[in-house]
C-alpha atoms as a PDB file:
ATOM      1  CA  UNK A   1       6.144  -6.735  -9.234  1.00  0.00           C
ATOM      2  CA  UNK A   2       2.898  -6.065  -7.035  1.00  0.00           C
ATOM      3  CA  UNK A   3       3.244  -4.918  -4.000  1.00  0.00           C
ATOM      4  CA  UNK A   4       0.325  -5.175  -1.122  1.00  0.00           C
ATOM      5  CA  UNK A   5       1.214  -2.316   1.679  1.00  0.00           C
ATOM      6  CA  UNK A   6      -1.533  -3.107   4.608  1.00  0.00           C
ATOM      7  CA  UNK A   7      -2.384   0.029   6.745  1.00  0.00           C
ATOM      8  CA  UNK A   8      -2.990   0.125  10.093  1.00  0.00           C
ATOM      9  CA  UNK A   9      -5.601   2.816   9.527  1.00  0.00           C
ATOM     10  CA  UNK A  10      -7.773   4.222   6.414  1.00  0.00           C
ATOM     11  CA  UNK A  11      -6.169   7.625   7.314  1.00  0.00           C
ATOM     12  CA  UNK A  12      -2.468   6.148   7.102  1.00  0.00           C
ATOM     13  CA  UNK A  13      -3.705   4.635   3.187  1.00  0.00           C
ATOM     14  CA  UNK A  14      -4.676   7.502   2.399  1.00  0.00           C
ATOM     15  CA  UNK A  15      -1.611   9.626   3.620  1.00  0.00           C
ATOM     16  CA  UNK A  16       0.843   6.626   2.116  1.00  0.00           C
ATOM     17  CA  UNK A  17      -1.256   6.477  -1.173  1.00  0.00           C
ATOM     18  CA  UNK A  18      -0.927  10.412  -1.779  1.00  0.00           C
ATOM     19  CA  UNK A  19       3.132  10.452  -0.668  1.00  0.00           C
ATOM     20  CA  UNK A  20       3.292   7.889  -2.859  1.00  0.00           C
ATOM     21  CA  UNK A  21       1.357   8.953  -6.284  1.00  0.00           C
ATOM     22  CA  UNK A  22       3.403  12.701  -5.386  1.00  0.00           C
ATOM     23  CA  UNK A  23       6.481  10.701  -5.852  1.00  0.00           C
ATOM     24  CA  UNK A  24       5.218   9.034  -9.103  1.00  0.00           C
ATOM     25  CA  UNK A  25       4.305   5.315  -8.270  1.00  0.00           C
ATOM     26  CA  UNK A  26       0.990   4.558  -9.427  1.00  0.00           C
ATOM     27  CA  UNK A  27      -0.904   3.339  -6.756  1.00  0.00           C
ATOM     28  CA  UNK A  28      -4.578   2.564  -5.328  1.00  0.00           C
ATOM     29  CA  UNK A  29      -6.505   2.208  -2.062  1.00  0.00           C
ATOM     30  CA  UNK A  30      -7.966  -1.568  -1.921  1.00  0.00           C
ATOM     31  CA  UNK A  31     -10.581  -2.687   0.790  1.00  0.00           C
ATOM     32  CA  UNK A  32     -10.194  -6.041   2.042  1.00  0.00           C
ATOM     33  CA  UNK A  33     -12.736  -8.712   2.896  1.00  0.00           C
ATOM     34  CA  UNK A  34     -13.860  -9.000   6.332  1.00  0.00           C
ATOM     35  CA  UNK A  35     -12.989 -12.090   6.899  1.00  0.00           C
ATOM     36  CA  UNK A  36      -9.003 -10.678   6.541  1.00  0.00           C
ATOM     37  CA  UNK A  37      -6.907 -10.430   9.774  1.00  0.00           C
ATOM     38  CA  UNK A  38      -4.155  -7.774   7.888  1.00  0.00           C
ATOM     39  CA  UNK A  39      -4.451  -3.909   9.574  1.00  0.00           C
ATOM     40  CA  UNK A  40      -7.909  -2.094   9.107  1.00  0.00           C
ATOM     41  CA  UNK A  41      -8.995  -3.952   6.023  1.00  0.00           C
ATOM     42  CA  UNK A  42      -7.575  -1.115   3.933  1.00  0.00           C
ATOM     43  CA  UNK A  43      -3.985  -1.415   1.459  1.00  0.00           C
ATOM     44  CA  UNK A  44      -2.193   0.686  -1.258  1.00  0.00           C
ATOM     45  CA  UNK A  45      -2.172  -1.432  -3.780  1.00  0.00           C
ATOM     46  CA  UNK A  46       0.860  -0.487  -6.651  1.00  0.00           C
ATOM     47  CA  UNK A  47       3.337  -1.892  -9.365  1.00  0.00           C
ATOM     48  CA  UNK A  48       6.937  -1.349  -9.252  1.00  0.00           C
ATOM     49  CA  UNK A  49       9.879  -0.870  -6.932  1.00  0.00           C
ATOM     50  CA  UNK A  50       8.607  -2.067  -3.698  1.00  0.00           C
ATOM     51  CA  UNK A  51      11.838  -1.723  -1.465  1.00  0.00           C
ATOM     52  CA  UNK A  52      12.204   2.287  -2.799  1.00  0.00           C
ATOM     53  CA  UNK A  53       8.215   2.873  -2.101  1.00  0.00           C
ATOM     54  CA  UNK A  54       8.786   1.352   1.660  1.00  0.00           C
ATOM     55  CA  UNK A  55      12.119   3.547   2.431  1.00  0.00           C
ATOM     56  CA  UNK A  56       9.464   6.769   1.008  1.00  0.00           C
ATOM     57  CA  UNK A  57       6.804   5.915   3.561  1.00  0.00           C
ATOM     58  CA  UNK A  58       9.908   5.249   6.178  1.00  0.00           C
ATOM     59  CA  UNK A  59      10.813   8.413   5.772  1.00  0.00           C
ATOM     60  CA  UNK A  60       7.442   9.932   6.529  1.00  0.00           C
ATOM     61  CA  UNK A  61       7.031   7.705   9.547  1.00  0.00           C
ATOM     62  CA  UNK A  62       3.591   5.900   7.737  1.00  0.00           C
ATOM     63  CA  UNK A  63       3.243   2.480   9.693  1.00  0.00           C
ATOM     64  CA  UNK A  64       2.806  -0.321   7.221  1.00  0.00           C
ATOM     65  CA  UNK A  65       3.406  -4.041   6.877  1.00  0.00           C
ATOM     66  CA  UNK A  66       4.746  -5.126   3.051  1.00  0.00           C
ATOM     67  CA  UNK A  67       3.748  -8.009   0.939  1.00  0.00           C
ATOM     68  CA  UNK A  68       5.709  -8.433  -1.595  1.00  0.00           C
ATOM     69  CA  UNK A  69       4.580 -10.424  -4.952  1.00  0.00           C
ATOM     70  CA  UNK A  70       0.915  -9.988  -3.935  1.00  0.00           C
ATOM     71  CA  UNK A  71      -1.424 -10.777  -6.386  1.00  0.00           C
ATOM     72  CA  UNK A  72      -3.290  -7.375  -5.489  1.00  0.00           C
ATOM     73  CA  UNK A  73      -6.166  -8.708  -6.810  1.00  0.00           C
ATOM     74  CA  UNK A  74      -5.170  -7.955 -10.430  1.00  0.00           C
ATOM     75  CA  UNK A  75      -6.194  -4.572 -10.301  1.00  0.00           C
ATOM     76  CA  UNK A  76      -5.165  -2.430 -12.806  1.00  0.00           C
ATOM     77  CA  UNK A  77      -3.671   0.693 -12.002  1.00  0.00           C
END
């Protein structure tokens, strides 16, 4: 399953995408467009158990919002 995790910041992707990846879920930082309302325009894009990768960023307090099933822009990662 893809997950989209939108970031309030570019500092809190790149602190969620590192906890993450240290943890061993393969993820990546996506820009959105500008024409998209979600956080700062920045995600971590990944694969895999979303509901275990949001209770890891839960635990280190990293603000995010979840879409689950995203299409992620079929990035591979």
């Amino acid at each position: 399953m893809n997950c989209i995790i939108d970031m309030p910041s570019y500092t809190y992707a790149i602190k969620g995408q590192r906890i993450l990846r240290a943890r061993g879920y393969p993820c990546s930082i996506k820009r959105h467009g500008k024409n998209n309302s979600n956080g700062c325009g920045f995600s971590v894009v990944m694969r895999g158990d979303c509901e275990s990768a949001a209770k890891v960023l839960d635990m280190y307090y990293i603000p995010y919002s979840l879409d689950y099933g995203g299409d992620a822009g079929n990035d591979k990662l």
